[in-house]
N, C-alpha and C. Protein backbone atom coordinates (compact mmCIF):
# COMPACT_ATOMS: atom_id res chain seq x y z
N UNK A 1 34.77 16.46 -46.83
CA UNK A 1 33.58 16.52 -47.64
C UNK A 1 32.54 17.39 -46.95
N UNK A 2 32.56 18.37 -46.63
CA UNK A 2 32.37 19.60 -46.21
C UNK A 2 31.00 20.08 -46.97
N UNK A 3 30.16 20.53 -46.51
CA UNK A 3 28.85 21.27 -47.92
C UNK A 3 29.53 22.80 -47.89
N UNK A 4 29.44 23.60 -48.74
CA UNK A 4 29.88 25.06 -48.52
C UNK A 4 29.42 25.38 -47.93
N UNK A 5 30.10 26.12 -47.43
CA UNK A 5 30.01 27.48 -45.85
C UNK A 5 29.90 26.50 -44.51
N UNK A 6 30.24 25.03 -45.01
CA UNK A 6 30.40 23.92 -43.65
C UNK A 6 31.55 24.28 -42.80
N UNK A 7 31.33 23.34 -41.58
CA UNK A 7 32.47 23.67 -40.33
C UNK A 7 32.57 22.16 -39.61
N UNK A 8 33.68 21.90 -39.68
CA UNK A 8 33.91 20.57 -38.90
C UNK A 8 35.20 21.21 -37.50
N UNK A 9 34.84 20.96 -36.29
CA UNK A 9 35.49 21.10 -35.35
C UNK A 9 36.27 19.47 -34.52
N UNK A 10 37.10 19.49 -34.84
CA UNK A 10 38.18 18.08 -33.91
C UNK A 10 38.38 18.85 -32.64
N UNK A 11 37.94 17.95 -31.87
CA UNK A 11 38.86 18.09 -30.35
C UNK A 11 40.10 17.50 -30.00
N UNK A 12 41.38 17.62 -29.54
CA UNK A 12 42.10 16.97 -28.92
C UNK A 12 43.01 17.53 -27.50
N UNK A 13 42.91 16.84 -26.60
CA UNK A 13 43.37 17.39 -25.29
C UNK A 13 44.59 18.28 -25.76
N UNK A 14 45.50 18.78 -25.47
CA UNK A 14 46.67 19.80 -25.39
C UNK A 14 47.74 19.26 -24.41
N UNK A 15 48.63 19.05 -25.24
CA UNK A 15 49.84 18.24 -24.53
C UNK A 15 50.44 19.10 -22.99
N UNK A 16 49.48 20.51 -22.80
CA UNK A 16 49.93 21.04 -21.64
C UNK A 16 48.82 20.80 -20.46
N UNK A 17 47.81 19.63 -20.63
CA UNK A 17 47.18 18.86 -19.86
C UNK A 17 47.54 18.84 -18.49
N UNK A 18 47.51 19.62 -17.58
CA UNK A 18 48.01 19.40 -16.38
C UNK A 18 47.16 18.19 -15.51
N UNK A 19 46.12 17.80 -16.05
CA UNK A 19 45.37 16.68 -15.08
C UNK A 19 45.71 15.13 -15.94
N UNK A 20 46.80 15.51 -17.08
CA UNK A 20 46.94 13.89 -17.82
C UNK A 20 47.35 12.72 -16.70
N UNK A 21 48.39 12.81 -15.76
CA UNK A 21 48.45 11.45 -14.90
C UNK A 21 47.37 11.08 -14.07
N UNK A 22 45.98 12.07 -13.68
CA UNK A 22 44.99 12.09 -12.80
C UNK A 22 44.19 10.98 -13.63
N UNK A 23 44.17 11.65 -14.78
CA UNK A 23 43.08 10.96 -15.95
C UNK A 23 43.38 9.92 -16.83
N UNK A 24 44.99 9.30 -16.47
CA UNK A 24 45.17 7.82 -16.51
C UNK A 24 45.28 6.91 -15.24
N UNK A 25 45.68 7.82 -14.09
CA UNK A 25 45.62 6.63 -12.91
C UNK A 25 44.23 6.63 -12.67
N UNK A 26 43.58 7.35 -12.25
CA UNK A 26 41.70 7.12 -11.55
C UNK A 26 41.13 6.80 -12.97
N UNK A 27 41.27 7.65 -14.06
CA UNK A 27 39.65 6.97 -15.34
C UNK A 27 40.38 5.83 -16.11
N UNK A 28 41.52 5.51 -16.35
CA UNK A 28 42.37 4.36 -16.91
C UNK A 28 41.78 5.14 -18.37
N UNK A 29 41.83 6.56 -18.95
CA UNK A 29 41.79 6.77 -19.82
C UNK A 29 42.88 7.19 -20.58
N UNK A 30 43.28 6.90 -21.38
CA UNK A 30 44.64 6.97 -22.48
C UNK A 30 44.38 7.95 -23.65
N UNK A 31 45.03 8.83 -23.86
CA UNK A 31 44.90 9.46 -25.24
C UNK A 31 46.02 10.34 -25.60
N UNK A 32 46.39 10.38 -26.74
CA UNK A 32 47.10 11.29 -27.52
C UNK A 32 46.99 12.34 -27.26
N UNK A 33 48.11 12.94 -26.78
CA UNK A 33 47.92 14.59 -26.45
C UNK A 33 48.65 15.46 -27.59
N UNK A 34 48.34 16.28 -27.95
CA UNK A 34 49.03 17.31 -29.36
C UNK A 34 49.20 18.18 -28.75
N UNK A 35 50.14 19.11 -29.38
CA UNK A 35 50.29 20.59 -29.46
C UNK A 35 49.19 21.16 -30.85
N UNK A 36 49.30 22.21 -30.62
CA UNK A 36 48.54 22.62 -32.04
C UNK A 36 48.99 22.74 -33.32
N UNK A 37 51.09 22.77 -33.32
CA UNK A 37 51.46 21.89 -34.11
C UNK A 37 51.09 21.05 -35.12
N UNK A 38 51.19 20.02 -33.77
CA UNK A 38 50.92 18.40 -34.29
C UNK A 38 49.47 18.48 -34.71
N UNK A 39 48.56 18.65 -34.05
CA UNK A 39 46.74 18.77 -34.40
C UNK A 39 46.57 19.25 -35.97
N UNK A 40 47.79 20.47 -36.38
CA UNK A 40 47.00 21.46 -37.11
C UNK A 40 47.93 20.54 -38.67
N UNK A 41 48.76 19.50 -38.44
CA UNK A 41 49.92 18.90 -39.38
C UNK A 41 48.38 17.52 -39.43
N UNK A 42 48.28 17.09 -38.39
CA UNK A 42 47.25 15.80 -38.67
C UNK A 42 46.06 16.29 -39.66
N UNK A 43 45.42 17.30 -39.25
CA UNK A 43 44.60 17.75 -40.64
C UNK A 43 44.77 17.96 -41.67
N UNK A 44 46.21 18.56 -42.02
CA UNK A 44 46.38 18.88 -43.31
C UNK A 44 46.15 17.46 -43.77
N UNK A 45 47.44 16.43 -43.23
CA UNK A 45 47.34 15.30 -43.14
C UNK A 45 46.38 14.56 -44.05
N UNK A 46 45.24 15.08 -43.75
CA UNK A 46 44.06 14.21 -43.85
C UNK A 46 43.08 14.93 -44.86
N UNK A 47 43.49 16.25 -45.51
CA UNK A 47 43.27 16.35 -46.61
C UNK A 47 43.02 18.08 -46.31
N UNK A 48 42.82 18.72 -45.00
CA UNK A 48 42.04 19.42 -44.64
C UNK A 48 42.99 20.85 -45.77
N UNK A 49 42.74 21.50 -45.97
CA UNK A 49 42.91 22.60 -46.47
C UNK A 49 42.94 24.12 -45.60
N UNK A 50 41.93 24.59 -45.15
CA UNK A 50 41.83 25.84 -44.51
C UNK A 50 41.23 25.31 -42.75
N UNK A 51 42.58 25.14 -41.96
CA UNK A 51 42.50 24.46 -40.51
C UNK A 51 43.08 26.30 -39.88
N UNK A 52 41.85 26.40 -38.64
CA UNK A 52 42.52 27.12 -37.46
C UNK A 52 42.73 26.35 -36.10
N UNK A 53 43.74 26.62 -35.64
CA UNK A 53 43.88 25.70 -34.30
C UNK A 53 43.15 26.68 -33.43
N UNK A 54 41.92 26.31 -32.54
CA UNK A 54 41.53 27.06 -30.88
C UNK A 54 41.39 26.50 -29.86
N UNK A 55 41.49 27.02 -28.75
CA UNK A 55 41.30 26.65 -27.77
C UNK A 55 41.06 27.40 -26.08
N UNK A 56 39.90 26.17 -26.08
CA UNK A 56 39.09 26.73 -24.69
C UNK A 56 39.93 27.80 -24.10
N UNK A 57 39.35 28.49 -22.62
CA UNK A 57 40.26 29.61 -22.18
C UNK A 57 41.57 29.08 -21.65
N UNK A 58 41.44 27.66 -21.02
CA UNK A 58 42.44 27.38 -20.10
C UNK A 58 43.72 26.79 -20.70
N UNK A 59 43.75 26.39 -22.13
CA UNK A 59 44.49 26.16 -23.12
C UNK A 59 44.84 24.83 -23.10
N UNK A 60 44.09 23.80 -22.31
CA UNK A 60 43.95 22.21 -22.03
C UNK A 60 43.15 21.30 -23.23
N UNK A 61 41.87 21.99 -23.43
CA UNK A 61 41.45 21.56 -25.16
C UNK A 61 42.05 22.23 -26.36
N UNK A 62 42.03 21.29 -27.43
CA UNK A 62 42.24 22.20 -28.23
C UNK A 62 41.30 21.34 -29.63
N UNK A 63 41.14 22.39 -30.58
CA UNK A 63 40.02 22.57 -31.91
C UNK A 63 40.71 22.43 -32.82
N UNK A 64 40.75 21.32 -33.88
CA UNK A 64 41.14 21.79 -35.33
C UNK A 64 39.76 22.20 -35.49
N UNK A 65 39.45 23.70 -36.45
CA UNK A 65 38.28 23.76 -37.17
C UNK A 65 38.75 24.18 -38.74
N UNK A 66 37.82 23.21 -39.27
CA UNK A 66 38.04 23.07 -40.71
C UNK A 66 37.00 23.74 -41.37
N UNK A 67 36.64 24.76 -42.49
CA UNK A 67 35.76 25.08 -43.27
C UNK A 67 36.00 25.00 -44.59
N UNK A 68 34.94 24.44 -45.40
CA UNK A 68 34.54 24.16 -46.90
C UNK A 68 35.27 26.03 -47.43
């Protein structure tokens, strides 16, 4: 539900996470890691229509961005 010319950006880590066992043994933090794949299938998913997958330089985050 987008207004025109809107932008919704999702974050999700990148299943090529090289610090994922750091950032469950020391922060006891847990999360779903995607490829951009999987990220860019969960949006459609969810209704999204016009999804680009990006990501930061180091290729560890990654962006669904969705526009109206």
């Amino acid at each position: 539900m987008l207004a025109p010319g809107g932008m919704l950006a999702v974050g999700n880590f990148s299943s090529r996470n090289t610090s994922r066992n750091w950032m469950e043994l020391f922060g006891e933090w847990y999360m779903e890691h995607r490829d951009g794949d999987e990220l860019s299938r969960l949006a459609r998913d969810a209704g999204a229509s016009n999804v680009e997958i990006v990501s930061e330089a180091q290729g560890i985050q990654l962006f669904a961005v969705v526009r109206a």
